[in-house]
C-alpha atoms as a PDB file:
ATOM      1  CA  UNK A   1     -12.858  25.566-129.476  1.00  0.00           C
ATOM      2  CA  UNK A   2      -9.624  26.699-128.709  1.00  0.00           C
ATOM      3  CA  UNK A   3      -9.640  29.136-125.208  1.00  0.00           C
ATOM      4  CA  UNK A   4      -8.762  32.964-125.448  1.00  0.00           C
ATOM      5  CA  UNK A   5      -5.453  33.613-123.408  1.00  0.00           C
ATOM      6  CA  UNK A   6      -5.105  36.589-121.234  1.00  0.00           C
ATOM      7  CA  UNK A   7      -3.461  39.646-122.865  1.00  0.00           C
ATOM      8  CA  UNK A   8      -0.223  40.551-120.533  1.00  0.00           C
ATOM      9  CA  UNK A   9       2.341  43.658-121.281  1.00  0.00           C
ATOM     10  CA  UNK A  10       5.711  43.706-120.221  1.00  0.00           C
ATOM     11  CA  UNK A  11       6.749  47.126-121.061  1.00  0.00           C
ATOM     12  CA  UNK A  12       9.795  48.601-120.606  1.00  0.00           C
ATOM     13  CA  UNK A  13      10.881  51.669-118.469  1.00  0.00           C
ATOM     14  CA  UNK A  14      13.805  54.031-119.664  1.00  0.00           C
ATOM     15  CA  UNK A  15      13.361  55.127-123.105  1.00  0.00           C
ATOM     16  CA  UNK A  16       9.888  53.660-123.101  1.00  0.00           C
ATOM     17  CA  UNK A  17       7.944  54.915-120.752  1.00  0.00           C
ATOM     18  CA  UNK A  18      10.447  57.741-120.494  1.00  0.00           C
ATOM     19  CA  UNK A  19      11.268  59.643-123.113  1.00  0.00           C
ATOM     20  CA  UNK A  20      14.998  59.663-122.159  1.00  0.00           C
ATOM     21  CA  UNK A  21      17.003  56.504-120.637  1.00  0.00           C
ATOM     22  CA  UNK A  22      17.368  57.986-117.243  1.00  0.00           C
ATOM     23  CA  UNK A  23      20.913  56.029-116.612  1.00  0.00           C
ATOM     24  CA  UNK A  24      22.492  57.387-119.253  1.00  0.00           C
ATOM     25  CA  UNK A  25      21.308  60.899-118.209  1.00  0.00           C
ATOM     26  CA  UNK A  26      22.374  60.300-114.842  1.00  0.00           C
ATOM     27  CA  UNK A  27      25.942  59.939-116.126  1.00  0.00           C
ATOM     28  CA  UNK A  28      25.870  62.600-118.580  1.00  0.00           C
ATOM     29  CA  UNK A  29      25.064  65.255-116.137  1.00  0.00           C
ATOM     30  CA  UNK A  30      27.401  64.167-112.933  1.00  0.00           C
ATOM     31  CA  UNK A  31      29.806  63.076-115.345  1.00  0.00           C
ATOM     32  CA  UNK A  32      31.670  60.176-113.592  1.00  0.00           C
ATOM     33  CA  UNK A  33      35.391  59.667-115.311  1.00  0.00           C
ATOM     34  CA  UNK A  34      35.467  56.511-117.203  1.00  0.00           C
ATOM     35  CA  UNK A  35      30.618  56.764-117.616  1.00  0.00           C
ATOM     36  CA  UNK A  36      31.575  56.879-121.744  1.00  0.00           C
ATOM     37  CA  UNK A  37      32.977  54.042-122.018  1.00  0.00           C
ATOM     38  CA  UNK A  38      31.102  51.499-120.069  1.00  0.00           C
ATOM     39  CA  UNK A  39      28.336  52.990-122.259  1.00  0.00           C
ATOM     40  CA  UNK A  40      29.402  52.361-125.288  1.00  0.00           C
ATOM     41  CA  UNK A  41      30.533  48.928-123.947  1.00  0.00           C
ATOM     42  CA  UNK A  42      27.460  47.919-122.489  1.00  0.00           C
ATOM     43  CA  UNK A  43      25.859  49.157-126.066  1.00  0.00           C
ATOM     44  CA  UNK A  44      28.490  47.127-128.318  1.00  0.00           C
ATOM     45  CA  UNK A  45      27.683  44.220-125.888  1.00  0.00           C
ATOM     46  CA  UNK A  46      31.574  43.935-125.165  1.00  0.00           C
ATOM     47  CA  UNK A  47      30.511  43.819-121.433  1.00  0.00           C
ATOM     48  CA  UNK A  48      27.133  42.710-120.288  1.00  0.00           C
ATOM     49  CA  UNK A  49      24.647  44.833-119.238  1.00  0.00           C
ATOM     50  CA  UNK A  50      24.956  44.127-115.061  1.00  0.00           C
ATOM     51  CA  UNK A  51      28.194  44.947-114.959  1.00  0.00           C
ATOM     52  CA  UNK A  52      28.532  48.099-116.962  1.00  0.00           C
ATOM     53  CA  UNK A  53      25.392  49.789-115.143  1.00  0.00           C
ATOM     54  CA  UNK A  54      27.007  48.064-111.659  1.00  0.00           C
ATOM     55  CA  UNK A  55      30.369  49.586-112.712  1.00  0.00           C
ATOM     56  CA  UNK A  56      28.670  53.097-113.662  1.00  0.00           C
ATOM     57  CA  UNK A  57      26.897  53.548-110.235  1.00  0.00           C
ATOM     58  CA  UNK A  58      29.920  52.514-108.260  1.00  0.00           C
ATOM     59  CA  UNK A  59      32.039  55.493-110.064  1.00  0.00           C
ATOM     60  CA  UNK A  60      29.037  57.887-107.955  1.00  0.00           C
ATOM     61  CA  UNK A  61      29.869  58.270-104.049  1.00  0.00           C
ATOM     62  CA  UNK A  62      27.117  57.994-101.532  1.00  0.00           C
ATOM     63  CA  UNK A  63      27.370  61.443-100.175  1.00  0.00           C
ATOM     64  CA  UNK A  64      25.649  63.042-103.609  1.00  0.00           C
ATOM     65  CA  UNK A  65      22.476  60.508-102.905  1.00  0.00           C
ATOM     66  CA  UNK A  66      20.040  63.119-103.011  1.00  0.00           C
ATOM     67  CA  UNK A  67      21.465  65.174-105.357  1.00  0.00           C
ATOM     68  CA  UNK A  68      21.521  61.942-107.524  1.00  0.00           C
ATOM     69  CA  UNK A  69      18.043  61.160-106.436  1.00  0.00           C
ATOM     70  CA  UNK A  70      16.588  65.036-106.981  1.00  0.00           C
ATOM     71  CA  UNK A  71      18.225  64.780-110.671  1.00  0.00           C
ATOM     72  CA  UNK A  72      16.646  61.569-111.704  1.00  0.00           C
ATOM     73  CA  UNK A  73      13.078  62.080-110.623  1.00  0.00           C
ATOM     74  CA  UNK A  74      13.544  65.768-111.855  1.00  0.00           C
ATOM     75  CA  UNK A  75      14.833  65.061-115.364  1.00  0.00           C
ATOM     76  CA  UNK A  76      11.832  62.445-115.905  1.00  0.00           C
ATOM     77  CA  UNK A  77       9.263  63.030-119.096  1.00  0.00           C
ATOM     78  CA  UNK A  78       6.470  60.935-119.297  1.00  0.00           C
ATOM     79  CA  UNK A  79       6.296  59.662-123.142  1.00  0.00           C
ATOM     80  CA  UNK A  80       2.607  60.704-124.548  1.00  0.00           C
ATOM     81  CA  UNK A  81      -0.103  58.309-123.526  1.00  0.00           C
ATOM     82  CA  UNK A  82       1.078  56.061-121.083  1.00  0.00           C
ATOM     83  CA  UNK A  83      -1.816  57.128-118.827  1.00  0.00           C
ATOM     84  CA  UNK A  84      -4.314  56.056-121.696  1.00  0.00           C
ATOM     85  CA  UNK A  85      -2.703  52.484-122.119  1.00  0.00           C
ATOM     86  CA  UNK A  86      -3.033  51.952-118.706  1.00  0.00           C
ATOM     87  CA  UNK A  87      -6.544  52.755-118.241  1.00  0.00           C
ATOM     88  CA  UNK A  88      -7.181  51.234-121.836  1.00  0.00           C
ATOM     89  CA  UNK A  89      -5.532  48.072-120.143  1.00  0.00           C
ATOM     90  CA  UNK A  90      -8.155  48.081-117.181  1.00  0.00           C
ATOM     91  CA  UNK A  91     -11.004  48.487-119.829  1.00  0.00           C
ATOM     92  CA  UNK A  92      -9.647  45.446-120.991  1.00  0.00           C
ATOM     93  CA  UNK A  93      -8.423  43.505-118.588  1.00  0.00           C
ATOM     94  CA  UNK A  94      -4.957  43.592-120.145  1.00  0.00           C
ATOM     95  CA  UNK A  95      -2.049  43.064-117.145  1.00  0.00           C
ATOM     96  CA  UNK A  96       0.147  45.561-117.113  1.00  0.00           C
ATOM     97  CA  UNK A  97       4.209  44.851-115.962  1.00  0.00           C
ATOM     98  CA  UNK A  98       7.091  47.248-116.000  1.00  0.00           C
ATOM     99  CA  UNK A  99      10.282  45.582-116.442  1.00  0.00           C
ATOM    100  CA  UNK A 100      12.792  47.848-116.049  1.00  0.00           C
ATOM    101  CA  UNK A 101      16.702  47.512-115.897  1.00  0.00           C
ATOM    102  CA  UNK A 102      16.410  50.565-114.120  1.00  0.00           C
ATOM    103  CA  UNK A 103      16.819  51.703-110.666  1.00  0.00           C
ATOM    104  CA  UNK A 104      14.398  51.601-107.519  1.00  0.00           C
ATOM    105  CA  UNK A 105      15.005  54.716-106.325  1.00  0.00           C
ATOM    106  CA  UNK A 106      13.421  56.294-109.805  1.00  0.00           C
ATOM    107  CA  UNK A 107      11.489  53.786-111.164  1.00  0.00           C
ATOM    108  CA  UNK A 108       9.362  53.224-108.379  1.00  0.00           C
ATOM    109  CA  UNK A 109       9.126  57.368-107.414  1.00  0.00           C
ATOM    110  CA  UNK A 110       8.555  58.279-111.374  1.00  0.00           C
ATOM    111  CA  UNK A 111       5.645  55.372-111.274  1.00  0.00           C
ATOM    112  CA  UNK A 112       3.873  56.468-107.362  1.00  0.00           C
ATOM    113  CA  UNK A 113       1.773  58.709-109.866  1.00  0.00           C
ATOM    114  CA  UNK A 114       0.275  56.071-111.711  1.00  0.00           C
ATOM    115  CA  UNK A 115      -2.073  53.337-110.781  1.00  0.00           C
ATOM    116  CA  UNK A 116       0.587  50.350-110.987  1.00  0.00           C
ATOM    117  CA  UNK A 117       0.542  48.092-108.011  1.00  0.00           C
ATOM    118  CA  UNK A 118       4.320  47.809-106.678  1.00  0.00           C
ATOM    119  CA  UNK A 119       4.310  44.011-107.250  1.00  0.00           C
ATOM    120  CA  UNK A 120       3.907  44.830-110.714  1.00  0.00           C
ATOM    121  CA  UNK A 121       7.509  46.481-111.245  1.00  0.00           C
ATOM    122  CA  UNK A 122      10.268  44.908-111.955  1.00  0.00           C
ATOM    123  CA  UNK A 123      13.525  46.861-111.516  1.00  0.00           C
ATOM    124  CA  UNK A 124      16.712  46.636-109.927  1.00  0.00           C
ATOM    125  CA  UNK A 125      17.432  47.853-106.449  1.00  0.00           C
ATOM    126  CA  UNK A 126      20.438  50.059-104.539  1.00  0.00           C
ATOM    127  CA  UNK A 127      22.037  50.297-102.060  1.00  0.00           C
ATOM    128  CA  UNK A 128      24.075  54.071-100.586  1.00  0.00           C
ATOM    129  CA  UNK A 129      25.136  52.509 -97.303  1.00  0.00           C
ATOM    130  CA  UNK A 130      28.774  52.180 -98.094  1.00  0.00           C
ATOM    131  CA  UNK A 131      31.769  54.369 -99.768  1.00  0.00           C
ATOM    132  CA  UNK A 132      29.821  54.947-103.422  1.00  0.00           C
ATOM    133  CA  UNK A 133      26.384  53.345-105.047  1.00  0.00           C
ATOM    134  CA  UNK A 134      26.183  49.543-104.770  1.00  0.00           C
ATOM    135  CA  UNK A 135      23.782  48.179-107.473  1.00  0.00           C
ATOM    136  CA  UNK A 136      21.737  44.912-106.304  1.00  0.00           C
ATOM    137  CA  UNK A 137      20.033  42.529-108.614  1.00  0.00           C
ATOM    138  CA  UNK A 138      16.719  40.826-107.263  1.00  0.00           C
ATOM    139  CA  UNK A 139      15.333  39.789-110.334  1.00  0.00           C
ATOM    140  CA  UNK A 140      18.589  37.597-111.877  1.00  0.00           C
ATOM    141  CA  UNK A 141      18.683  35.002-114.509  1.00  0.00           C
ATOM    142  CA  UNK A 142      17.340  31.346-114.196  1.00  0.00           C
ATOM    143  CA  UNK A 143      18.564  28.593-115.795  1.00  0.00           C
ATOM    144  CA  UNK A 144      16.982  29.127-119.084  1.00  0.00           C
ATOM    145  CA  UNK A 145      18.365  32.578-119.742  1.00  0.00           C
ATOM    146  CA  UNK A 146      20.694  32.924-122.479  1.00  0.00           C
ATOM    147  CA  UNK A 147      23.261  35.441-121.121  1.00  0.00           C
ATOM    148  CA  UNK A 148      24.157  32.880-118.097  1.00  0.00           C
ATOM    149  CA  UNK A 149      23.383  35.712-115.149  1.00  0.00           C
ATOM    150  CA  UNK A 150      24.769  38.567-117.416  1.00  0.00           C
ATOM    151  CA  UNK A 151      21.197  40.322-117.308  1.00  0.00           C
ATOM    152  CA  UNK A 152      20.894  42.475-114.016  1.00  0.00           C
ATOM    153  CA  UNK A 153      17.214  42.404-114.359  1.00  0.00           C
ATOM    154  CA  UNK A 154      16.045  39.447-116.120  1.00  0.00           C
ATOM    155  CA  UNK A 155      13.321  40.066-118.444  1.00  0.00           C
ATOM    156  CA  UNK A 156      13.405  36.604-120.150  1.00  0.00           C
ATOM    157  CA  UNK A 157      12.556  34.768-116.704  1.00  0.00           C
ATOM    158  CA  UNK A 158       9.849  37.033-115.617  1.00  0.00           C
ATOM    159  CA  UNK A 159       8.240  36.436-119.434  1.00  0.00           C
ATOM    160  CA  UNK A 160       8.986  32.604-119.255  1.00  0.00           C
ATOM    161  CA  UNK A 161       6.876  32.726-115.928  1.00  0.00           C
ATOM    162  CA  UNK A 162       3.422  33.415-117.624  1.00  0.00           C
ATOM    163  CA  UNK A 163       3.075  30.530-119.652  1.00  0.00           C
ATOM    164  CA  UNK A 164       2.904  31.051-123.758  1.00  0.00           C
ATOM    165  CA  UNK A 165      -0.412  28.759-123.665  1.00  0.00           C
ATOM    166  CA  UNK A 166      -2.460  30.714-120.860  1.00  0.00           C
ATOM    167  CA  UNK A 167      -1.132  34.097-122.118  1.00  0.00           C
ATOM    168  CA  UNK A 168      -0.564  36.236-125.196  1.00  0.00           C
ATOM    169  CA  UNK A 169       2.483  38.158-124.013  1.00  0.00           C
ATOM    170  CA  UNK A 170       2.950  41.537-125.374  1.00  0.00           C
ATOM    171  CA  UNK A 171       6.402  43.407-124.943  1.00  0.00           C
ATOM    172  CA  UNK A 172       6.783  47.695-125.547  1.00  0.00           C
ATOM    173  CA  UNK A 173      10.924  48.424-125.245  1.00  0.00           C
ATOM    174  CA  UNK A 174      13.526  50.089-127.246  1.00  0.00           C
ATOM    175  CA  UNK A 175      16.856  48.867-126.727  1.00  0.00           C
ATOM    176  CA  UNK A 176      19.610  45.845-126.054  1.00  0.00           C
ATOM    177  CA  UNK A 177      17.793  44.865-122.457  1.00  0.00           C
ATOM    178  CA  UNK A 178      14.625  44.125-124.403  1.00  0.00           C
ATOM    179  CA  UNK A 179      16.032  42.411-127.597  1.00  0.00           C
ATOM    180  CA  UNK A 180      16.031  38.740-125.078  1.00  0.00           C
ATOM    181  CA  UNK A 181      12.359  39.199-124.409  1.00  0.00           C
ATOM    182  CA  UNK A 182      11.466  40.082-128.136  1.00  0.00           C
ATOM    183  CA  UNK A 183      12.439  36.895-129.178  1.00  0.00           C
ATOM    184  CA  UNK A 184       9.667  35.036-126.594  1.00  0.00           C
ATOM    185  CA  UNK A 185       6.424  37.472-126.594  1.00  0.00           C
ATOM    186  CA  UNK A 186       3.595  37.228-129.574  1.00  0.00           C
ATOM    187  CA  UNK A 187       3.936  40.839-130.020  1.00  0.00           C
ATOM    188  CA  UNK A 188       6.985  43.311-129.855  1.00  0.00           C
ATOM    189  CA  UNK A 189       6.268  46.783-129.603  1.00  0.00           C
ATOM    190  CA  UNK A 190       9.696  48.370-130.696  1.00  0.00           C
ATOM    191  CA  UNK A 191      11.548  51.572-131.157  1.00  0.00           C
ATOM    192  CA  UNK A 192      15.128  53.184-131.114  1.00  0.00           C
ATOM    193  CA  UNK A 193      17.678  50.343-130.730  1.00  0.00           C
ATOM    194  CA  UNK A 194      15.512  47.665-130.431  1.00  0.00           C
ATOM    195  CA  UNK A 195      13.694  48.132-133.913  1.00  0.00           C
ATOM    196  CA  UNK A 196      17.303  48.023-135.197  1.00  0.00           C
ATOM    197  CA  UNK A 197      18.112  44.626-133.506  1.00  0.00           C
ATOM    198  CA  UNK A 198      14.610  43.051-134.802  1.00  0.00           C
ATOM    199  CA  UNK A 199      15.727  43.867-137.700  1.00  0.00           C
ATOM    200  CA  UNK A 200      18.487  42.362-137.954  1.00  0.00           C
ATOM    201  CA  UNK A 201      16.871  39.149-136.897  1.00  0.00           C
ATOM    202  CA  UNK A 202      13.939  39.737-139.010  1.00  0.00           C
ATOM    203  CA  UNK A 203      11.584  39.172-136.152  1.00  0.00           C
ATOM    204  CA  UNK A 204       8.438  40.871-136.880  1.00  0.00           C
ATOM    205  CA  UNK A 205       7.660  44.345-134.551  1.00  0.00           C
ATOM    206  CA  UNK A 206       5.173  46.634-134.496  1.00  0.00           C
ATOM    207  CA  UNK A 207       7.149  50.455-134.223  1.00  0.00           C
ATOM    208  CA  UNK A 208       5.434  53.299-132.334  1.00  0.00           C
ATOM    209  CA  UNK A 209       6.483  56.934-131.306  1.00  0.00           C
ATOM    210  CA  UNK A 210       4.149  57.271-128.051  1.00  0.00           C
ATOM    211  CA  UNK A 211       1.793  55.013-126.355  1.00  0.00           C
ATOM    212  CA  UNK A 212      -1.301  56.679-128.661  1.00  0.00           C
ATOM    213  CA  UNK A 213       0.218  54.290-131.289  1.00  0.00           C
ATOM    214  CA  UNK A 214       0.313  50.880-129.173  1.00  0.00           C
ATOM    215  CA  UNK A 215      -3.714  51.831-128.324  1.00  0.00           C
ATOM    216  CA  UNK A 216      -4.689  51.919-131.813  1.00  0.00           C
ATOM    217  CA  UNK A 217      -2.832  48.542-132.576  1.00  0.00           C
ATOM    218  CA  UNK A 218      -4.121  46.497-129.471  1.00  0.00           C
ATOM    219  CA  UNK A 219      -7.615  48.315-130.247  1.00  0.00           C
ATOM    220  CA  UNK A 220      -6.869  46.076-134.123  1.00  0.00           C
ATOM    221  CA  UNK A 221      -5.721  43.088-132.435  1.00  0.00           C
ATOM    222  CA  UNK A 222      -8.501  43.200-130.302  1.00  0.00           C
ATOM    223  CA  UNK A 223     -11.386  43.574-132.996  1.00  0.00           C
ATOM    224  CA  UNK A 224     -10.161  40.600-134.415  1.00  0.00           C
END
């Protein structure tokens, strides 16, 4: 008889949990010369994902911190049911990660209001102690990863650390810094971008509009 394996979520943060990516609206509002085109460069994967978002913060000086920090928190929506998955999840014993290419000083005040423990997000950190916003990577590539340290925040090597035969690993994102991860997990939970890039692969997703929708389907998988 073959054991059940622990349900485990790694869910993304901008875009997903979010409504809106929160980096991108960072640069759209303060309007950094040169934000567009890292962007679109960091979308067209023509530079890697660390160092376009590295690049973007470092075009913000340190003396608009708090403006920076009042804008990000400020400009936050919570997408539709992301309270319900995570107290579905504790019905169920499902463990919940955020693993976010995002930035500490949102991620972790947007999250405060849920019940997440800290050691359960996964984001990159910052640092406003010199001339403009230095961008620090704790969670970084391992040897197995692809993209050779191009990440920022590796999702890959936090998936690759629960093991595929203790646990089914679930993944909710939308866009390029999921599309690594997607190709591991037993279940992708996909929108925007990222339905476009399992497509493309023809890796099989599940797509969803809030977090209603991923409750319904993990209440299916579950009555299995």
């Amino acid at each position: 008889m073959s054991h059940k394996r622990q349900q485990i979520i790694f869910c993304d943060f901008d875009g997903t949990i979010t409504e809106n990516d929160n980096i991108v609206a960072i640069m759209k509002h303060f309007q950094p010369p040169g934000w567009d085109m890292l962007v679109e460069q960091v979308l067209s994967k023509q530079i890697s994902i660390r160092e376009g978002v590295g690049k973007m913060f470092a075009l913000l000086p340190t003396s608009r911190k708090q403006e920076v920090i009042d804008y990000a928190i400020g400009n936050v929506k919570i997408r539709a049911g992301f309270a319900e998955l995570l107290e579905y999840c504790k019905q169920q014993h499902i463990q919940f990660l955020v693993t976010s290419g995002g930035i500490d000083f949102f991620v972790y005040s947007v999250l405060s209001g849920f019940p997440i423990p800290k050691e359960h997000v996964y984001c990159n950190g910052s640092d406003f102690s010199g001339s403009h916003i230095e961008i620090l990577w704790p969670h970084s590539c391992d040897d197995h990863c692809d993209t050779h340290g191009r990440c920022g925040m590796c999702k890959t090597t936090i998936i690759r650390g629960y093991d595929k035969e203790q646990y089914e690993r679930i993944m909710i994102g939308d866009s390029v810094t999921d599309f690594e991860g997607a190709k591991l997990v037993d279940t992708v939970f996909a929108r925007s971008h990222l339905i476009d890039l399992c497509e493309e692969l023809h890796l099989p997703y599940y797509p969803f509009h809030d977090f209603h929708d991923i409750i319904q389907r993990l209440e299916e998988m579950n009555a299995r």
